[in-house]
Protein backbone atom coordinates (compact mmCIF):
# COMPACT_ATOMS: atom_id res chain seq x y z
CA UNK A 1 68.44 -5.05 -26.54
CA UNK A 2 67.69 -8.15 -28.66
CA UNK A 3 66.40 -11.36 -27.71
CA UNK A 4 69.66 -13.27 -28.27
CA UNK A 5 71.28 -11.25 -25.24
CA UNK A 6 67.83 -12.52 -22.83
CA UNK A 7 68.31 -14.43 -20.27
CA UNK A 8 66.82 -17.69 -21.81
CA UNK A 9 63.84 -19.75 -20.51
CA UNK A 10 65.12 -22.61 -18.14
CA UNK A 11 64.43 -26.29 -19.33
CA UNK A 12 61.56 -27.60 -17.01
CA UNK A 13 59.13 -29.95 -17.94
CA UNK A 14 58.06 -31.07 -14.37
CA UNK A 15 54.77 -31.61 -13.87
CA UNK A 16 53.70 -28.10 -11.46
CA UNK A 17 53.13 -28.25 -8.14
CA UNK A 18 50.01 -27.94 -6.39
CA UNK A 19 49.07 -24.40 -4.52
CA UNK A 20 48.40 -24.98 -0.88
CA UNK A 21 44.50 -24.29 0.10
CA UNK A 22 44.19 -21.21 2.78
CA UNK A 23 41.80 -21.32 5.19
CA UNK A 24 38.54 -19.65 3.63
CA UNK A 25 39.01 -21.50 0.26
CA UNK A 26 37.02 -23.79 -1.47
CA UNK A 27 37.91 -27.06 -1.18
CA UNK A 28 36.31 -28.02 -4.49
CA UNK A 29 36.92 -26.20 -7.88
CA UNK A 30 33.30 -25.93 -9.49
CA UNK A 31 33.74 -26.15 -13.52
CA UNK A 32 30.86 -25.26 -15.97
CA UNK A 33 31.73 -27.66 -18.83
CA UNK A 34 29.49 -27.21 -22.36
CA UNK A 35 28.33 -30.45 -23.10
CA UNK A 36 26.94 -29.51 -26.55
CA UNK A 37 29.83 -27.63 -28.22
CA UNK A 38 32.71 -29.18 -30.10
CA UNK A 39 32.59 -31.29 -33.33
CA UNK A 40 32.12 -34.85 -31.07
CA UNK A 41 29.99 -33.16 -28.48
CA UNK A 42 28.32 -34.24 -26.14
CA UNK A 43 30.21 -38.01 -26.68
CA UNK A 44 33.38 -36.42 -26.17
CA UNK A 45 32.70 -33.98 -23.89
CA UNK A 46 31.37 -36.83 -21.49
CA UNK A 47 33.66 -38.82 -21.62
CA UNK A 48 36.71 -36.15 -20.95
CA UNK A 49 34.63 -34.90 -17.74
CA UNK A 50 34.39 -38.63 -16.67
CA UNK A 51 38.16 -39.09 -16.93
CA UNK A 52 38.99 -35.76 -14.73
CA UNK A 53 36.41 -36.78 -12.26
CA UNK A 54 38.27 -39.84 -11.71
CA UNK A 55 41.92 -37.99 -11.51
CA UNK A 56 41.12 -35.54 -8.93
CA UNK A 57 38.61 -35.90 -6.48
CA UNK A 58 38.64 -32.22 -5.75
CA UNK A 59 36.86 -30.80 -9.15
CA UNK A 60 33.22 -30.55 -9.40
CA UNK A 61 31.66 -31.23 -13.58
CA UNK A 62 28.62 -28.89 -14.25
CA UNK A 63 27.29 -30.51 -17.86
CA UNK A 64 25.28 -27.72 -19.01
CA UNK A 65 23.11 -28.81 -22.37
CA UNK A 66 20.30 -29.84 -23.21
CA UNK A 67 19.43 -32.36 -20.40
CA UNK A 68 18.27 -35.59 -22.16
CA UNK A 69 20.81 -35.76 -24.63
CA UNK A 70 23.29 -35.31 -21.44
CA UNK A 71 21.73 -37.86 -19.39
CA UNK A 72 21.63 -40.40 -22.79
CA UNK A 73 25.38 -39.94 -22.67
CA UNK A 74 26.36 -40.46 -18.93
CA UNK A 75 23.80 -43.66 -18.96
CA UNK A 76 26.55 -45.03 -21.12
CA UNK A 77 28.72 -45.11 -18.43
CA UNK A 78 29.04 -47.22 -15.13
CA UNK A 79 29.25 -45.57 -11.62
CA UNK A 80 28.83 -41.57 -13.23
CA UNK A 81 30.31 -40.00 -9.65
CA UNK A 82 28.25 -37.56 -7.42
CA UNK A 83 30.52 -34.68 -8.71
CA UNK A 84 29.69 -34.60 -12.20
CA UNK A 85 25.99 -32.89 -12.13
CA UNK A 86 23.79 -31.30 -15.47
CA UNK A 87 22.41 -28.34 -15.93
CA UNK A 88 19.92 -27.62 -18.78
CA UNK A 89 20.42 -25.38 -21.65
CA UNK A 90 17.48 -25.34 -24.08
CA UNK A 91 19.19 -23.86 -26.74
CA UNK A 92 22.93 -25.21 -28.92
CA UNK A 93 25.00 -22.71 -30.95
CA UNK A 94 26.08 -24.10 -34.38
CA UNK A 95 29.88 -23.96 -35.15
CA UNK A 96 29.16 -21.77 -37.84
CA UNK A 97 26.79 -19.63 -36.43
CA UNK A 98 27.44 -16.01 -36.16
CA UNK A 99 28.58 -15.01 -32.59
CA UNK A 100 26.65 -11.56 -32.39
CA UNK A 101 23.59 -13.21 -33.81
CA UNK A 102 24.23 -16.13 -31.07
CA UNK A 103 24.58 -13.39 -28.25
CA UNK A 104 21.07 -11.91 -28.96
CA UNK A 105 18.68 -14.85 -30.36
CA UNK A 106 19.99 -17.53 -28.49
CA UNK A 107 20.33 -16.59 -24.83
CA UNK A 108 19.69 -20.20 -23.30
CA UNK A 109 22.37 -21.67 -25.22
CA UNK A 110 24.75 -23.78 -23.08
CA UNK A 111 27.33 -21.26 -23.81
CA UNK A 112 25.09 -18.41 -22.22
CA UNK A 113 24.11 -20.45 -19.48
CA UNK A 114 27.52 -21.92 -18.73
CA UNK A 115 29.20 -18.58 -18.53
CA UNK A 116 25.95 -17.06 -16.45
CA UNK A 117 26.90 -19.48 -14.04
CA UNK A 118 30.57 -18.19 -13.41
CA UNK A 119 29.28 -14.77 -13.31
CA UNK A 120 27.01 -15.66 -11.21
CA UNK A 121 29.06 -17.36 -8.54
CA UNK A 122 27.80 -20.90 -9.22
CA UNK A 123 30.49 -21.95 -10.91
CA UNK A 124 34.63 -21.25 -10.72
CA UNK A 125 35.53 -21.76 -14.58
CA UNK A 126 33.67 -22.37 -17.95
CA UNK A 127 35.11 -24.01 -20.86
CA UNK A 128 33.94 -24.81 -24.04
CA UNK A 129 34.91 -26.72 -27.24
CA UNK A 130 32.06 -24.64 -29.06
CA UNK A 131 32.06 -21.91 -31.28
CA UNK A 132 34.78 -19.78 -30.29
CA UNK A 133 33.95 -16.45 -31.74
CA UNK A 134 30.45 -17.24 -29.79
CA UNK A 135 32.39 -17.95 -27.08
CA UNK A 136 34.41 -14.57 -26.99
CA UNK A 137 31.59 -12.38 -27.48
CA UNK A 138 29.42 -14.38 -24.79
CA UNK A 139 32.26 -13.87 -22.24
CA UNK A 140 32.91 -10.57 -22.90
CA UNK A 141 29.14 -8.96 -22.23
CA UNK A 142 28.25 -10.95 -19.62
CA UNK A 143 31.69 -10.86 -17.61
CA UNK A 144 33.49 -7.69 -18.83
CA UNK A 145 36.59 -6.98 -19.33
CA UNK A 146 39.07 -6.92 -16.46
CA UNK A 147 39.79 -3.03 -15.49
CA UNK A 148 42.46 -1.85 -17.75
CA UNK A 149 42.01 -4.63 -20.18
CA UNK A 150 40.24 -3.22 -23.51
CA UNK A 151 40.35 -6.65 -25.07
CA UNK A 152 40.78 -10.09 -24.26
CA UNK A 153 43.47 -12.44 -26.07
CA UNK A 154 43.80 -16.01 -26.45
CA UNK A 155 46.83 -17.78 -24.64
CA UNK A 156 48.25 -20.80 -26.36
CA UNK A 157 50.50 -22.98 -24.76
CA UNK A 158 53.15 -24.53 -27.23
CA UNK A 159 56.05 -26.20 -27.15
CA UNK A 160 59.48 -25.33 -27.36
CA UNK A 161 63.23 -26.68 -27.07
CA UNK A 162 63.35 -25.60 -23.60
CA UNK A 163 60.02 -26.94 -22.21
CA UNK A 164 56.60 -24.64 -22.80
CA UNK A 165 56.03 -21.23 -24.05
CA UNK A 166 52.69 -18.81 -24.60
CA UNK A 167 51.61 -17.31 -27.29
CA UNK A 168 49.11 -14.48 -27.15
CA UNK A 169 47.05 -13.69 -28.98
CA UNK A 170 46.22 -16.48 -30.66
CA UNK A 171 42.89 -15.52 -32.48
CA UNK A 172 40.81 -13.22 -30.43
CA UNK A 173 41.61 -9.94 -31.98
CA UNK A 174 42.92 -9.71 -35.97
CA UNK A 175 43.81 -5.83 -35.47
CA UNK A 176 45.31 -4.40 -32.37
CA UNK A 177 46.54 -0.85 -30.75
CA UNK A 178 49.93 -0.79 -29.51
CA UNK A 179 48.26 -0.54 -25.87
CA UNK A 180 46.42 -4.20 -27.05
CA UNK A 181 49.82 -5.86 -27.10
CA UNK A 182 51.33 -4.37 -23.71
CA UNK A 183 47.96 -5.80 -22.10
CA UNK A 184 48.69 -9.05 -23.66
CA UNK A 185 52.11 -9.19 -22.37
CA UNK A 186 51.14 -8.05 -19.14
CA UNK A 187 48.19 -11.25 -18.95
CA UNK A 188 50.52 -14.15 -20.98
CA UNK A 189 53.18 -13.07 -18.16
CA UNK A 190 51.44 -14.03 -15.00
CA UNK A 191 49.75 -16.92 -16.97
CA UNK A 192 53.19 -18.24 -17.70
CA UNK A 193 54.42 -17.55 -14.20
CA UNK A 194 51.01 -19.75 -13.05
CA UNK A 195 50.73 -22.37 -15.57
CA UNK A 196 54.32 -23.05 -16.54
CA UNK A 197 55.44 -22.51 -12.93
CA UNK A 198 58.34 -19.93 -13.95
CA UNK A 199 59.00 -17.11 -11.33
CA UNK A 200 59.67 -14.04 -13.56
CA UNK A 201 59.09 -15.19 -17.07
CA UNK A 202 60.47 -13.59 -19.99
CA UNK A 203 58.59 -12.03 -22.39
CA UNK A 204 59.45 -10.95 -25.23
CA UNK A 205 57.45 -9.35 -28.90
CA UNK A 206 57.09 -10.64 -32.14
CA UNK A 207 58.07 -8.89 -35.07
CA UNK A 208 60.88 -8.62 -38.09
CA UNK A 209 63.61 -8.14 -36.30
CA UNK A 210 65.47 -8.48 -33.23
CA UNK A 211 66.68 -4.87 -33.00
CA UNK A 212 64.66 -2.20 -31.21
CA UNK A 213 63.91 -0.46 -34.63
CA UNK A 214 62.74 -3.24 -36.35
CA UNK A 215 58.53 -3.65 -36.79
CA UNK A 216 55.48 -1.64 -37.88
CA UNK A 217 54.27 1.43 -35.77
CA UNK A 218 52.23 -0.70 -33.88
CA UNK A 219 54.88 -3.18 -32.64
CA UNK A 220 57.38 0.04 -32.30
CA UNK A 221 55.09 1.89 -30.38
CA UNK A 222 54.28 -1.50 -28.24
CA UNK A 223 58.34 -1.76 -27.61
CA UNK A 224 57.82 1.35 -25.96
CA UNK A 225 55.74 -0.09 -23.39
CA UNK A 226 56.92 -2.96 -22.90
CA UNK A 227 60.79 -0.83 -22.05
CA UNK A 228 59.58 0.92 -19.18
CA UNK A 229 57.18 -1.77 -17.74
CA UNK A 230 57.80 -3.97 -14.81
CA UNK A 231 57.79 -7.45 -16.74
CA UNK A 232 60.54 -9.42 -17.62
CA UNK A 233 60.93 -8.01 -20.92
CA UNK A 234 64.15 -8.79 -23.26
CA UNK A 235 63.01 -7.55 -26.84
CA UNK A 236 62.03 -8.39 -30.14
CA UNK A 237 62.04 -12.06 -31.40
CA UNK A 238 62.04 -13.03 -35.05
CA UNK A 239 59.97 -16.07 -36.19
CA UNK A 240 63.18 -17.87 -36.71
CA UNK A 241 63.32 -17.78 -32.96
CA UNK A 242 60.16 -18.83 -32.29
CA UNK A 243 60.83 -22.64 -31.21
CA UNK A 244 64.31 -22.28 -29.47
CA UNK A 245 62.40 -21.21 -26.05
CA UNK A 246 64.10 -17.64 -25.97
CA UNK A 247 61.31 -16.57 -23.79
CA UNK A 248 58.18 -17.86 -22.10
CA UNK A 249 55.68 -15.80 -23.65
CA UNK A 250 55.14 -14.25 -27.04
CA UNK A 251 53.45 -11.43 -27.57
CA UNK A 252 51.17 -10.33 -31.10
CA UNK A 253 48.11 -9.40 -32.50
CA UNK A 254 45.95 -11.77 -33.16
CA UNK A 255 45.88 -12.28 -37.01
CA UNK A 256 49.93 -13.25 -36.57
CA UNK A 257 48.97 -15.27 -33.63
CA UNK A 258 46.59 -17.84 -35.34
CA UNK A 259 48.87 -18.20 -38.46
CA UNK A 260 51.26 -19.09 -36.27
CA UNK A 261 49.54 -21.58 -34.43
CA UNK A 262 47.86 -23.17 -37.35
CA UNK A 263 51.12 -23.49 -39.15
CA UNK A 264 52.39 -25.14 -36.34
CA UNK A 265 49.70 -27.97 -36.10
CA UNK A 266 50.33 -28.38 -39.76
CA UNK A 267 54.19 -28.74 -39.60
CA UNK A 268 53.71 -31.22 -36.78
CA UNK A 269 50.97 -33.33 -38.69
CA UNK A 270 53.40 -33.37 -41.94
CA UNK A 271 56.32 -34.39 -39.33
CA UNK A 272 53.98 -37.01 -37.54
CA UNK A 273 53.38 -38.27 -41.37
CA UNK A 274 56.82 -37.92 -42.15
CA UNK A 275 57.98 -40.08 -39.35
CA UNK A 276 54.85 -43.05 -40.15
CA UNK A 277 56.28 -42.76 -43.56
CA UNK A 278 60.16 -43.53 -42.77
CA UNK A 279 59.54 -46.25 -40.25
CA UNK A 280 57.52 -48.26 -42.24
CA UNK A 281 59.70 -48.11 -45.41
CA UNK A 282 61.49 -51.64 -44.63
CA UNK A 283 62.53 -54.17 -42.17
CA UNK A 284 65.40 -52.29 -40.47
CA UNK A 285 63.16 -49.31 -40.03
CA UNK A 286 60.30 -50.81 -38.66
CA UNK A 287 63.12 -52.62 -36.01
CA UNK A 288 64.45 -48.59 -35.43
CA UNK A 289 60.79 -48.13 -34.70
CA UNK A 290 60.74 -50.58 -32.45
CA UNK A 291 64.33 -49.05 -30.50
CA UNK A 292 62.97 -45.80 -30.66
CA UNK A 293 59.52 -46.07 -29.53
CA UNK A 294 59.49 -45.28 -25.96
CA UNK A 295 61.76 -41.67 -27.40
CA UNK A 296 59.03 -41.08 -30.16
CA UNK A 297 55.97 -41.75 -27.69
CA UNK A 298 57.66 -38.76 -25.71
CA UNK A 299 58.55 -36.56 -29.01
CA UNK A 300 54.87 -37.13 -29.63
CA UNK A 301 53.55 -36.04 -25.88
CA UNK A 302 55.51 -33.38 -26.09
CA UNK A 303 53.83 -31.61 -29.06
CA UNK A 304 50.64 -33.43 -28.56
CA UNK A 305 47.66 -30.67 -28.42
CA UNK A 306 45.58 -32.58 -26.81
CA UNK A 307 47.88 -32.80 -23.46
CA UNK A 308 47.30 -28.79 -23.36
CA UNK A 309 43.59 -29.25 -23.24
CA UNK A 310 42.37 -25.65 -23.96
CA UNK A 311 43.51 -22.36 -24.19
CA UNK A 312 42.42 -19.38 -21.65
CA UNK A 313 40.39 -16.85 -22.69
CA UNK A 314 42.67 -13.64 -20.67
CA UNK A 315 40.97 -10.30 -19.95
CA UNK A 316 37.27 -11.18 -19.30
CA UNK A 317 36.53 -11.11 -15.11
CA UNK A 318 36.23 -14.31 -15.14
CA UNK A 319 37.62 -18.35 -15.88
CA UNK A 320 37.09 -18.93 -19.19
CA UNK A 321 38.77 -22.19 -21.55
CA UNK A 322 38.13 -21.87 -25.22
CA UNK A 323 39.35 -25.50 -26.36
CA UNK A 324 39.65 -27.25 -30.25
CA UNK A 325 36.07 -27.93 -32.27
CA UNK A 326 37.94 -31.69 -32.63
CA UNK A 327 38.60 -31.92 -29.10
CA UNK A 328 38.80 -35.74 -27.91
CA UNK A 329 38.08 -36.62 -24.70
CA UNK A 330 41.73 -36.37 -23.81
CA UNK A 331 41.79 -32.73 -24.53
CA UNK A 332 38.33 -31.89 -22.35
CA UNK A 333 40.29 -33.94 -19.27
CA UNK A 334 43.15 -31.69 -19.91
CA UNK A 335 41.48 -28.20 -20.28
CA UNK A 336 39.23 -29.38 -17.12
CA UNK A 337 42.75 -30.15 -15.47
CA UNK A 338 44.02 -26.83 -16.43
CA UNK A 339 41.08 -24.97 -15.19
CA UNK A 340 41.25 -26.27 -11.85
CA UNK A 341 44.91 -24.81 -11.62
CA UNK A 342 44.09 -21.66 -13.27
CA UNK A 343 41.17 -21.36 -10.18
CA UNK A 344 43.73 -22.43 -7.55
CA UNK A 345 46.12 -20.36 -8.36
CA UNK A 346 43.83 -17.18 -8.68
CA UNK A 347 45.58 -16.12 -12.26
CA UNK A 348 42.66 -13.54 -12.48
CA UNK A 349 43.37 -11.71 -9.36
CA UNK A 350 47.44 -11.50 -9.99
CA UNK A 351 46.77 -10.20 -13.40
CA UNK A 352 44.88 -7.38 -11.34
CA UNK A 353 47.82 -6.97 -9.60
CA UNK A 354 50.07 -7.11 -11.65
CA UNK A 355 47.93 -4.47 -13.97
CA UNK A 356 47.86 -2.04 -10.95
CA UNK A 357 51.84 -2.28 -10.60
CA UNK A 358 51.54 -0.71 -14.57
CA UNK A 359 48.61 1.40 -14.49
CA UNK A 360 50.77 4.53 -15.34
CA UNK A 361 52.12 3.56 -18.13
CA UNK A 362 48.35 2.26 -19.38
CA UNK A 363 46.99 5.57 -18.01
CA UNK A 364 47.45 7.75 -20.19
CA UNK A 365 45.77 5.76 -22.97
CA UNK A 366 42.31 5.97 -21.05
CA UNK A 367 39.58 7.45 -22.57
CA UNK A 368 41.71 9.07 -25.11
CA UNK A 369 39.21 7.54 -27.99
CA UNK A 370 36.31 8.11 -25.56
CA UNK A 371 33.61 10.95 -25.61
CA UNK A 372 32.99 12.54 -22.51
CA UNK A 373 29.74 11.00 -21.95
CA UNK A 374 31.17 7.44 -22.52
CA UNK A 375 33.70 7.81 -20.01
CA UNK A 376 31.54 9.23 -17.61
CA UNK A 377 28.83 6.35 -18.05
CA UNK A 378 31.63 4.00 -17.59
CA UNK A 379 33.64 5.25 -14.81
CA UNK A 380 29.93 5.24 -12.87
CA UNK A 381 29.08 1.90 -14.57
CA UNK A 382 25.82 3.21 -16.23
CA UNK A 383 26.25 2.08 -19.34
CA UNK A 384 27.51 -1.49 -17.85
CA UNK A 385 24.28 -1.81 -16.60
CA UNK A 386 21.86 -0.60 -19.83
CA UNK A 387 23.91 -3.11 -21.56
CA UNK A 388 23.36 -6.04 -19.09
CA UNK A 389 19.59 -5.00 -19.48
CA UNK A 390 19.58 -5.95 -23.14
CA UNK A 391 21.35 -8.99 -22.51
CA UNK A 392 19.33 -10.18 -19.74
């Protein structure tokens, strides 16, 4: 089957609708926001938390840095509301810093402390404009992995003729086992059905050809998977397909995942230039310009990363938003945004389900690169807990 004969995604860019609360929910969604990471941190970062205070009433800003500098930054602002609080973090990671020397020398970092706090049931979400490979690792020893999940992937929403697509994984893992790309599918899947409000999304996997022979052994062997799973699967899509909104989530390793993406932001800067370029050649372009402007402002929203916000880290046991190191304080507003639906709509817990539906299929993969005593110490959580020891 090849993706041409998928159903296609359905055009839909209305804005989602919000879950209903139950009974014994929260009424407030509690976000741990790192006020220190990001290359216009903690201006930015301020500022963005400000503006999704004052959209929804319902979200709760944890600033976690290093408390003066905080403070300096809210004091430039009139009325700061009650629900944007700061937590101290004594310590910063750089943006170029090393994440495993970041997990063990600097354990009060805001990152640390910000994702402590999810773990710890103070807070519903994290994000973080920061170092990302800190970020990841951070995440990862401190919240695990969700059961079944060996690795977490990055999920990137983009856009595409017929609305929004995901692309997973977008960075998180440059080499990946067959079994790593089912997983993926299995996460982007419900976070499509969540985020992009699409009842049974289509998935499909990316490789060099459309036919079911087409790939490397990894991607083959992935295919396989993917066949007798319970997602919406419809096949192999070629880059070429990509942009025409085929299906609502795309599936790779990572390495693929963040060419992709970068080459994306770079076609749409050269077509944003492009565009500046052509309007402003002459008179009768700069009075298209003029025609055309409310239909450009929309072409622009529309592929505009900063609307998007951040991306979700899928796989660790917990809410976690990894968002751009230039992140304005449009973006921060948008990842908060997109946190507080991602905690409504309890993404984490369908995955689980969702996981549990497949767990055959992923079964016989367990342990299979495992010694015995490693799958003993894990299936009794031992070695969980020696390793939380030297993290503490």
């Amino acid at each position: 089957m090849t993706a041409e004969e998928g159903t296609a995604a359905p055009e839909d860019d209305r804005r989602p609708q919000e879950p209903a609360l139950s009974q014994d929910e929260s009424p407030f969604v509690r976000i741990a926001l790192d006020a220190m990471g990001g290359d216009f941190a903690p201006a930015a970062i301020v500022d963005g938390a400000m503006e999704a205070a004052a959209e929804h009433s319902d979200i709760r800003i944890i600033l976690v840095g290093v408390e003066d500098v905080v403070k300096t930054e809210l004091a430039r602002h009139d009325n700061v509301p009650d629900s944007i609080s700061v937590v101290h973090a004594d310590e910063v990671i750089a943006m170029d810093e090393q994440p495993a020397a970041a997990l063990r020398r600097k354990k009060n970092s805001s990152v640390h402390v910000g994702i402590k706090m999810v773990r710890d049931g103070e807070a519903d979400a994290f994000i973080s404009a920061g170092n990302t490979g800190a970020v990841m690792t951070v995440a990862t020893v401190l919240l695990r992995t969700i059961e079944l999940i060996d690795r977490p992937a990055i999920a990137a929403t983009m856009p595409s003729q017929r609305g929004y697509m995901i692309l997973l994984d977008a960075g998180a893992n440059v080499v990946c086992k067959p079994e790593n790309l089912f997983q993926f599918g299995i996460m982007g899947s419900i976070f499509a059905e969540h985020s992009l409000d699409k009842p049974r999304p289509t998935v499909g996997l990316l490789s060099i050809g459309e036919e079911d022979v087409k790939g490397n052994p990894t991607t083959k062997e992935a295919f396989d998977f993917f066949s007798r799973s319970s997602l919406n699967f419809i096949g192999n899509i070629e880059a070429k397909l990509f942009y025409r909104g085929i299906v609502d989530v795309v599936v790779c390793d990572g390495f693929t995942g963040n060419i992709a993406l970068k080459i994306s932001e770079s076609v749409a800067e050269m077509i944003g230039v492009f565009l500046k370029q052509m309007f402003s050649a002459n008179l009768a372009t700069k009075i298209a310009y003029f025609l055309m402007k409310s239909h450009l402002a929309a072409f622009k929203k529309k592929v505009d990363h900063q609307e998007v916000g951040g991306a979700p880290l899928l796989g660790v046991n917990g809410p976690v938003f990894i968002c751009h190191g230039s992140s304005s304080p449009k973006s921060i507003k948008s990842a908060v945004i997109r946190a507080r639906k991602f905690v409504r709509e309890k993404v984490i817990d369908h995955i689980k389900e969702n996981l549990a539906e497949n767990k055959d299929i992923l079964a016989h993969k367990e342990g299979k690169d495992e010694g015995i005593w490693t799958q003993i110490t894990r299936k009794i959580g031992f070695g969980h807990q020696q390793e939380e020891k030297k993290d503490e």
